[in-house]
C-alpha atoms as a PDB file:
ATOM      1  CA  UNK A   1       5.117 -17.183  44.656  1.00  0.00           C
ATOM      2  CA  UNK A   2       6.820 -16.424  41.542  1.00  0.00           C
ATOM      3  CA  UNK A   3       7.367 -12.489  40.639  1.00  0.00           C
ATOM      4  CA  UNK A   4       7.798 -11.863  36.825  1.00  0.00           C
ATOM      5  CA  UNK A   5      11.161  -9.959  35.832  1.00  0.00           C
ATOM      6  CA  UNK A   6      10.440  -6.989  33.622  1.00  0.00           C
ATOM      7  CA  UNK A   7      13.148  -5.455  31.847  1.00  0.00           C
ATOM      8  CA  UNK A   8      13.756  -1.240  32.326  1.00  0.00           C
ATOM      9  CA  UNK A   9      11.778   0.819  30.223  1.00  0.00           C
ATOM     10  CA  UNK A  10      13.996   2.239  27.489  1.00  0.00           C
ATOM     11  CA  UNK A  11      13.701   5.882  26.253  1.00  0.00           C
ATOM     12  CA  UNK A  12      11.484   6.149  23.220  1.00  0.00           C
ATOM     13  CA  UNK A  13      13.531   6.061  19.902  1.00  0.00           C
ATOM     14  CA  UNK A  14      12.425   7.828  16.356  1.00  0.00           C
ATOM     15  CA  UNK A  15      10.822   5.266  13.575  1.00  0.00           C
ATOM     16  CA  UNK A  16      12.157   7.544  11.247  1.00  0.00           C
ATOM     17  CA  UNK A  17      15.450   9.840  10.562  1.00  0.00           C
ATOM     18  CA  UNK A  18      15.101  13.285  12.185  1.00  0.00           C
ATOM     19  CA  UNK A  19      17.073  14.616   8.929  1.00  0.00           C
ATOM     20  CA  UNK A  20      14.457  12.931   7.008  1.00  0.00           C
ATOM     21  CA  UNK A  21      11.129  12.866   8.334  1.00  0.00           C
ATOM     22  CA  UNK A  22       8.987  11.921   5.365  1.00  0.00           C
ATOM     23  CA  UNK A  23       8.719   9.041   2.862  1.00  0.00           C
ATOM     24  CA  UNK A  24       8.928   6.490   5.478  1.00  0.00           C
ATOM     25  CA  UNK A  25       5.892   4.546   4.733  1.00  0.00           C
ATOM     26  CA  UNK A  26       6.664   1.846   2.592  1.00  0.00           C
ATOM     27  CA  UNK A  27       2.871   0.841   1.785  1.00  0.00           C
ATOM     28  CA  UNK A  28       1.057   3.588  -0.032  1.00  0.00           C
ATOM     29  CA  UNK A  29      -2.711   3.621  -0.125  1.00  0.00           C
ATOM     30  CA  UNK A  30      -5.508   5.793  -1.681  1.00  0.00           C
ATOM     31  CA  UNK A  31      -8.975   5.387  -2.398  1.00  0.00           C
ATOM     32  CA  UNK A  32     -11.112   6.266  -5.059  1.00  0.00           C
ATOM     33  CA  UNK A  33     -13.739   8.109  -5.162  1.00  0.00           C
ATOM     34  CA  UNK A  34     -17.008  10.677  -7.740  1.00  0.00           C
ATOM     35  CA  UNK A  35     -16.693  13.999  -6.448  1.00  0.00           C
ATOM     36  CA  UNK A  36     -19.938  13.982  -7.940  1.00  0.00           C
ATOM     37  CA  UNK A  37     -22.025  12.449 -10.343  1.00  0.00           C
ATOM     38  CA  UNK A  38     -20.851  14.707 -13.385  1.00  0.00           C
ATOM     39  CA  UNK A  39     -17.479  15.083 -12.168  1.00  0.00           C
ATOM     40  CA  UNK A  40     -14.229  13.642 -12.797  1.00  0.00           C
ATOM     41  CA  UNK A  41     -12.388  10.636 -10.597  1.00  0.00           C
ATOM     42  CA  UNK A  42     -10.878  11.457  -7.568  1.00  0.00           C
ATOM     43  CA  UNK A  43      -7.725   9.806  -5.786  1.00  0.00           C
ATOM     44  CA  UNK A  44      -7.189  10.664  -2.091  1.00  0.00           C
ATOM     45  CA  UNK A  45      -7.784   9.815   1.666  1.00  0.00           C
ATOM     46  CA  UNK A  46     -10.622   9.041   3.866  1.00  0.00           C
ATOM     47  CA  UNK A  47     -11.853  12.241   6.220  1.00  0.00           C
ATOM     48  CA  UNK A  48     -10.903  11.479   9.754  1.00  0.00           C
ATOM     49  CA  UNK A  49     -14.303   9.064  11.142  1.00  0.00           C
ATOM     50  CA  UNK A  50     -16.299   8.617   8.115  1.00  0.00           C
ATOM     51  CA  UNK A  51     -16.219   7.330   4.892  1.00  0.00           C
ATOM     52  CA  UNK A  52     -16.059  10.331   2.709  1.00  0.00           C
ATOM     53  CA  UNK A  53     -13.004  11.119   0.809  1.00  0.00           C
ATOM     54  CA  UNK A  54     -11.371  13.909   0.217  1.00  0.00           C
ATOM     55  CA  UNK A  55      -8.951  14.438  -2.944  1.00  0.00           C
ATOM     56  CA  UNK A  56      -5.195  14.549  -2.068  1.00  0.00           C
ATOM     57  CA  UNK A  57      -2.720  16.095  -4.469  1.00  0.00           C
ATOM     58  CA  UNK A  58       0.421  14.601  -2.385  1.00  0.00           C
ATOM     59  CA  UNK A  59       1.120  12.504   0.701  1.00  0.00           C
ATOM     60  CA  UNK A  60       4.186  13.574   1.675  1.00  0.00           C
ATOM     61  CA  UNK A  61       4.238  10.233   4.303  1.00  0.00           C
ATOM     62  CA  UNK A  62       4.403   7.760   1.695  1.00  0.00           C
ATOM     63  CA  UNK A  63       7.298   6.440  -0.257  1.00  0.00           C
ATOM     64  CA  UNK A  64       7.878   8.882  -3.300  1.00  0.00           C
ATOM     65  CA  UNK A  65       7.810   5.910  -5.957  1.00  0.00           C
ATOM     66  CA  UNK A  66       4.523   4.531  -4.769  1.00  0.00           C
ATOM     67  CA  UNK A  67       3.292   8.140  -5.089  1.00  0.00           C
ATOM     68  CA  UNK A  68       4.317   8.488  -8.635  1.00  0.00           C
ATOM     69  CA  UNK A  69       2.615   5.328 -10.049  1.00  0.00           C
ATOM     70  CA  UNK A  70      -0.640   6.072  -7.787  1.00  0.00           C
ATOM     71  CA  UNK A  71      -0.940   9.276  -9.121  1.00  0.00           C
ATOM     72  CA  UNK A  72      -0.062   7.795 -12.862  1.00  0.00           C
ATOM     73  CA  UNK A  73      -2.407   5.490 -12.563  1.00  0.00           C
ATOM     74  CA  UNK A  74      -5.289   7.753 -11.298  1.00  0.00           C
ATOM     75  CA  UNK A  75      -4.313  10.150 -14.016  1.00  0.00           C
ATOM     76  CA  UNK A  76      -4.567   7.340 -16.630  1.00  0.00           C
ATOM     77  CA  UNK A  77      -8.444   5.940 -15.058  1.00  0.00           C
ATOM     78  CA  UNK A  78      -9.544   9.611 -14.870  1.00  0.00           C
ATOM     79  CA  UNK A  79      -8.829  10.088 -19.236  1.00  0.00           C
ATOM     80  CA  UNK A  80     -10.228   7.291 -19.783  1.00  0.00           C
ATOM     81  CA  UNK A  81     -13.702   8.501 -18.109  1.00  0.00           C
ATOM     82  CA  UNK A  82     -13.680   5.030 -15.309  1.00  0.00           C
ATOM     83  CA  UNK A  83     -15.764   5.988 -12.116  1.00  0.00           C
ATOM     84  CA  UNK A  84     -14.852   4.963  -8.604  1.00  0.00           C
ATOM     85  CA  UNK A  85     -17.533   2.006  -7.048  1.00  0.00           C
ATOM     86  CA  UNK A  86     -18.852   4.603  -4.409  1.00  0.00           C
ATOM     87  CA  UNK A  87     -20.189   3.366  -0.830  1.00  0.00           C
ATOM     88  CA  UNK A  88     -22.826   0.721  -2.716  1.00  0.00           C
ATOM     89  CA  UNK A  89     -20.373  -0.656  -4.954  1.00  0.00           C
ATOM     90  CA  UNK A  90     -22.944   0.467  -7.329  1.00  0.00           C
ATOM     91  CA  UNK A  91     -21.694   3.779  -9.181  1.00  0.00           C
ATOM     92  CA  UNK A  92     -18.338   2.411 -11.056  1.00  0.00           C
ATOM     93  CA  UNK A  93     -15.511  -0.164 -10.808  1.00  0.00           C
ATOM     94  CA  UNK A  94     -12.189   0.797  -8.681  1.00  0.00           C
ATOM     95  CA  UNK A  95     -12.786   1.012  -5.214  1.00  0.00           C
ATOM     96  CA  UNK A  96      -8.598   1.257  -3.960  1.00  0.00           C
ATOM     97  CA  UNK A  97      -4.764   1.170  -5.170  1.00  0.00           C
ATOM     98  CA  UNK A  98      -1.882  -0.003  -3.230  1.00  0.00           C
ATOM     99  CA  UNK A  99       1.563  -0.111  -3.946  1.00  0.00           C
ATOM    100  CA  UNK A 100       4.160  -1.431  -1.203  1.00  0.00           C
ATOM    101  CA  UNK A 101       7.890  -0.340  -2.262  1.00  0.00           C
ATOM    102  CA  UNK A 102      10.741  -2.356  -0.863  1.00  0.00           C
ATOM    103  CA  UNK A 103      13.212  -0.337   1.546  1.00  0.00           C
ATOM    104  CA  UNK A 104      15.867  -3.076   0.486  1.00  0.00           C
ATOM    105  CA  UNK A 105      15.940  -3.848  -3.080  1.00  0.00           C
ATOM    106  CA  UNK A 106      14.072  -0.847  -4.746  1.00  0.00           C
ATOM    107  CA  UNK A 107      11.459  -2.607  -6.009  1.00  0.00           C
ATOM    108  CA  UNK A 108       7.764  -1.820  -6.240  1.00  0.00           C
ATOM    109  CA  UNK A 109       4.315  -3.798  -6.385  1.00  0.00           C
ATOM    110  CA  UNK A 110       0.782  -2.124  -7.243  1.00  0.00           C
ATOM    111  CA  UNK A 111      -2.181  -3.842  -6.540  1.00  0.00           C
ATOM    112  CA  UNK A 112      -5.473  -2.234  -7.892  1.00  0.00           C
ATOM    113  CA  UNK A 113      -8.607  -3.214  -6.379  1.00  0.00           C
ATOM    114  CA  UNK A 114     -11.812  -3.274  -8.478  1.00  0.00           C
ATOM    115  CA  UNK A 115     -15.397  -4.466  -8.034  1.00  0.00           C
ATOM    116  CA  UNK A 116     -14.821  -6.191 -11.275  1.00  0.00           C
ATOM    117  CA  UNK A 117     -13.003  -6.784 -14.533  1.00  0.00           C
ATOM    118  CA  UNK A 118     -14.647  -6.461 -17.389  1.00  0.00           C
ATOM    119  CA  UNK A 119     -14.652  -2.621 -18.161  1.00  0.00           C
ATOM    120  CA  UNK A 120     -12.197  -1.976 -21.163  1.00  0.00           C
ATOM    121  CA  UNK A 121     -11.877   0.614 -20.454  1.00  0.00           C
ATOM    122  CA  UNK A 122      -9.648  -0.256 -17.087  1.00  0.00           C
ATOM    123  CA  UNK A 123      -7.760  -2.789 -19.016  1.00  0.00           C
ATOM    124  CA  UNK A 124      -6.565   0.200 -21.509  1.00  0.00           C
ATOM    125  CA  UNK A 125      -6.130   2.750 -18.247  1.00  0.00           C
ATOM    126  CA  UNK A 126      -3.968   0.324 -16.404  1.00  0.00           C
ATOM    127  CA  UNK A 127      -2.029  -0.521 -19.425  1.00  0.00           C
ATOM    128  CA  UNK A 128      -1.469   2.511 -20.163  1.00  0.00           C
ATOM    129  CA  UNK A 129      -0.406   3.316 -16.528  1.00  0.00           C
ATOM    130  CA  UNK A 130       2.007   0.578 -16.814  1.00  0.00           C
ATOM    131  CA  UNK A 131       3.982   1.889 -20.109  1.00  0.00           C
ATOM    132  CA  UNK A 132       4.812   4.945 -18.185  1.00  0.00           C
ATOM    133  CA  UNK A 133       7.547   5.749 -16.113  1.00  0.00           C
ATOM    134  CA  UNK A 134       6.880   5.635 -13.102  1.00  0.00           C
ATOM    135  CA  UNK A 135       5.211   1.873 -13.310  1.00  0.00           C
ATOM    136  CA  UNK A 136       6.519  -0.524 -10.931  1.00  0.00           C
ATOM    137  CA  UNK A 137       7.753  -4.126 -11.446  1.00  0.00           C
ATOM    138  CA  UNK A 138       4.822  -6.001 -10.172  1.00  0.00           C
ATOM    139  CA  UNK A 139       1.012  -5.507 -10.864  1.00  0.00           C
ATOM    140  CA  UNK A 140      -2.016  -7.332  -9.823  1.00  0.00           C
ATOM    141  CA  UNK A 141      -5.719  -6.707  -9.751  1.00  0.00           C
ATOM    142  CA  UNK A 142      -7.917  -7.901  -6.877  1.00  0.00           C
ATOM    143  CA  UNK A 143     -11.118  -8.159  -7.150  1.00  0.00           C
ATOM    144  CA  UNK A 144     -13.673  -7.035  -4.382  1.00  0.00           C
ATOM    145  CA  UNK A 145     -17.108  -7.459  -4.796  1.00  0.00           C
ATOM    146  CA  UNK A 146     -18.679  -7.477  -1.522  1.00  0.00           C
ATOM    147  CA  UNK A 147     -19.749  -4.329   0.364  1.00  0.00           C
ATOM    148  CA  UNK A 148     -17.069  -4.536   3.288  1.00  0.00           C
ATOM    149  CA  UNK A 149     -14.678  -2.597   4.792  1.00  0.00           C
ATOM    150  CA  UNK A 150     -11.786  -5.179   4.029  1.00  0.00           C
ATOM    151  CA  UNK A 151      -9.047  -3.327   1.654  1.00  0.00           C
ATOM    152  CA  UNK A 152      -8.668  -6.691  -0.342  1.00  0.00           C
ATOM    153  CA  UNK A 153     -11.292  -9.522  -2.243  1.00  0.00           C
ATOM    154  CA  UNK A 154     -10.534 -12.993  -2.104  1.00  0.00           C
ATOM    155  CA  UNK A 155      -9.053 -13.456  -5.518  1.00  0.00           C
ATOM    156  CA  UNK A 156      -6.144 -11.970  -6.709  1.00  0.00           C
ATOM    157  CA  UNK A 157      -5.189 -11.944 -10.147  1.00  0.00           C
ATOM    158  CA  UNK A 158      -1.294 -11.397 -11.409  1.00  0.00           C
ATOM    159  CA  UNK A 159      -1.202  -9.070 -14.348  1.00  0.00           C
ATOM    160  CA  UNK A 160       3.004  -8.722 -14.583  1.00  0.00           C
ATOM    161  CA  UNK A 161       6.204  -8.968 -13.146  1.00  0.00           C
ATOM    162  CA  UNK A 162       7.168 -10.739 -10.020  1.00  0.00           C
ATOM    163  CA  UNK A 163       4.185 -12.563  -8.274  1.00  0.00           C
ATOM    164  CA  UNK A 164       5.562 -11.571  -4.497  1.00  0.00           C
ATOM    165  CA  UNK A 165       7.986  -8.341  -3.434  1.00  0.00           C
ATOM    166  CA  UNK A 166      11.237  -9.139  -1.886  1.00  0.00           C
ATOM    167  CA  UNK A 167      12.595  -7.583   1.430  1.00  0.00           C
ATOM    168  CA  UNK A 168      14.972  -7.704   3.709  1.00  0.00           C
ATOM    169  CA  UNK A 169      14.328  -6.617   7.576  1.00  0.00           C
ATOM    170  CA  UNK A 170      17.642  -7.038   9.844  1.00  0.00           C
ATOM    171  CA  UNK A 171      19.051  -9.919   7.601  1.00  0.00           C
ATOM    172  CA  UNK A 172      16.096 -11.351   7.265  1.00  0.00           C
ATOM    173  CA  UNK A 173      14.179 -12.242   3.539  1.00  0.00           C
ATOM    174  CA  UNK A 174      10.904 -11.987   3.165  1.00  0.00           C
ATOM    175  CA  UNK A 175       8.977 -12.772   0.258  1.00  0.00           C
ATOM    176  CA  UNK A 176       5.281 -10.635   0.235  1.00  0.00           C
ATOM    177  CA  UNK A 177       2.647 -11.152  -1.398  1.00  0.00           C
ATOM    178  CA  UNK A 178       0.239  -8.517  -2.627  1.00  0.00           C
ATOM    179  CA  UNK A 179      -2.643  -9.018  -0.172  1.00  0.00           C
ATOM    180  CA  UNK A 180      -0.264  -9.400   2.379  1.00  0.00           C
ATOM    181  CA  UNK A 181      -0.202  -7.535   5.685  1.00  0.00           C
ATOM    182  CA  UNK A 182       3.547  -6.181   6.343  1.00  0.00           C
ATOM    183  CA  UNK A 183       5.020  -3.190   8.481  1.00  0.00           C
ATOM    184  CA  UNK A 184       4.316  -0.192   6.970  1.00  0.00           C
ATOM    185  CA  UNK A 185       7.250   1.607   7.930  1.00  0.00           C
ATOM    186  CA  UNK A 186      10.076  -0.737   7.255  1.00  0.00           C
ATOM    187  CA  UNK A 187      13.011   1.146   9.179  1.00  0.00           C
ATOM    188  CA  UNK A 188      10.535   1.004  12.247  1.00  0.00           C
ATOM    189  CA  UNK A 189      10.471  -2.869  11.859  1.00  0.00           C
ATOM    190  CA  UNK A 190      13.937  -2.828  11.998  1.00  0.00           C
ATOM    191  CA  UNK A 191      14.338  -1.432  15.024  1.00  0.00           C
ATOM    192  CA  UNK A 192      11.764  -3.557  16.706  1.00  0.00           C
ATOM    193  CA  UNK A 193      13.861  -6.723  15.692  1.00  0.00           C
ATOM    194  CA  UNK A 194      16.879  -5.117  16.950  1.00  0.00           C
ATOM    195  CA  UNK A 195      15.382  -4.156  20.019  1.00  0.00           C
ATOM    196  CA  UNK A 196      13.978  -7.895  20.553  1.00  0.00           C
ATOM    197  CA  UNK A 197      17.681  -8.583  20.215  1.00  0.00           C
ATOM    198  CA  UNK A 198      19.636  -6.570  22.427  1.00  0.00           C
ATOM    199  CA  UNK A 199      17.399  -7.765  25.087  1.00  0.00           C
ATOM    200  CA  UNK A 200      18.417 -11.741  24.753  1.00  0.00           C
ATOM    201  CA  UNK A 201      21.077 -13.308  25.548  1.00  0.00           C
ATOM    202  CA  UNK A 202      23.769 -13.954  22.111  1.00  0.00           C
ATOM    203  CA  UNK A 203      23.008 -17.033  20.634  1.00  0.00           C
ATOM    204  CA  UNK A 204      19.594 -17.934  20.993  1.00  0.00           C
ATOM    205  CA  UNK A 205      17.541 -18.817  18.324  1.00  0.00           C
ATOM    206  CA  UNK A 206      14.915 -15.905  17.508  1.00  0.00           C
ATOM    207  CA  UNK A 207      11.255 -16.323  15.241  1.00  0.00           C
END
């Protein structure tokens, strides 16, 4: 009988610098929500097994640039009096926002999801957003209709900038695209690969 070889279990290494613990995820994520019917727009997390949110004023976990534009951006939808969708997709427009920022190059791409388009008063929010400082290089709208749990819609429409985000993961390019899925924590994918690595033989050819 054959016996498979497994290799030694290796001591558990940190994802992330122990000088610099925070900032390490690359994708940043909120959700919108009405704190109430009368009150303002509200930007923040899911509570811990359920679908209410609860209004974050930082996430210290995320990448500070995708921070800055979510928080822009929320700012901007909030003025301009635009109401999250709510659980029944019924109470208002923007359901999510997600920006991924690229460990390599710098770069950023927001993606705003919305149950639809046609409120102008999102158009002037997000162009608005986008004149300020903190705006990133790419922007695209998705649009999510359907009363799912699925973060993106089928169709994705390109607003500005580049169409995909470039990085680079152990000398590797990749080219994303805004609805794609990606490691979170780039530096952590990193030392996967590396890991995958040191464990084959020099040469071979590695997917």
């Amino acid at each position: 009988s054959m016996r498979a070889h497994l290799p030694a279990v290796a001591d558990t290494l940190p994802a992330t610098s122990l000088d610099e613990p925070w900032g390490y995820r690359h994708k940043v994520h909120f959700v919108f929500a009405n704190a109430s019917p009368r009150k303002p727009l509200i930007m923040g997390h899911y509570v811990r097994g359920s679908r209410r949110v609860f209004a974050a004023e930082e996430c210290p976990v995320h990448d500070p640039r995708g921070n800055a534009f979510a928080f822009a951006l929320w700012d901007e939808c909030a003025v301009a009096g635009i109401r999250a969708a709510g659980p029944t997709l019924t109470q208002g427009t923007i359901r999510h926002v997600a920006v991924r920022t690229a460990a390599a190059t710098g770069h950023t791409m927001a993606t705003l999801v919305v149950t639809n388009a046609g409120d102008k008063r999102l158009r002037s929010a997000t162009r608005s957003a986008l004149a300020r400082q903190e705006a990133p290089e790419s922007f695209h709208l998705n649009l999510h209709p359907r009363p799912d749990a699925y973060l993106f819609g089928r169709e994705t429409r390109h607003v500005r900038g580049p169409r995909q985000l470039r990085e680079t993961v152990a000398g590797a390019s990749f080219l994303l695209s805004p609805t794609a899925f990606f490691q979170t924590n780039v530096r952590a994918a990193e030392i996967l690969v590396r890991l995958v690595l040191d464990a084959l033989p020099s040469g071979l050819p590695v997917l």
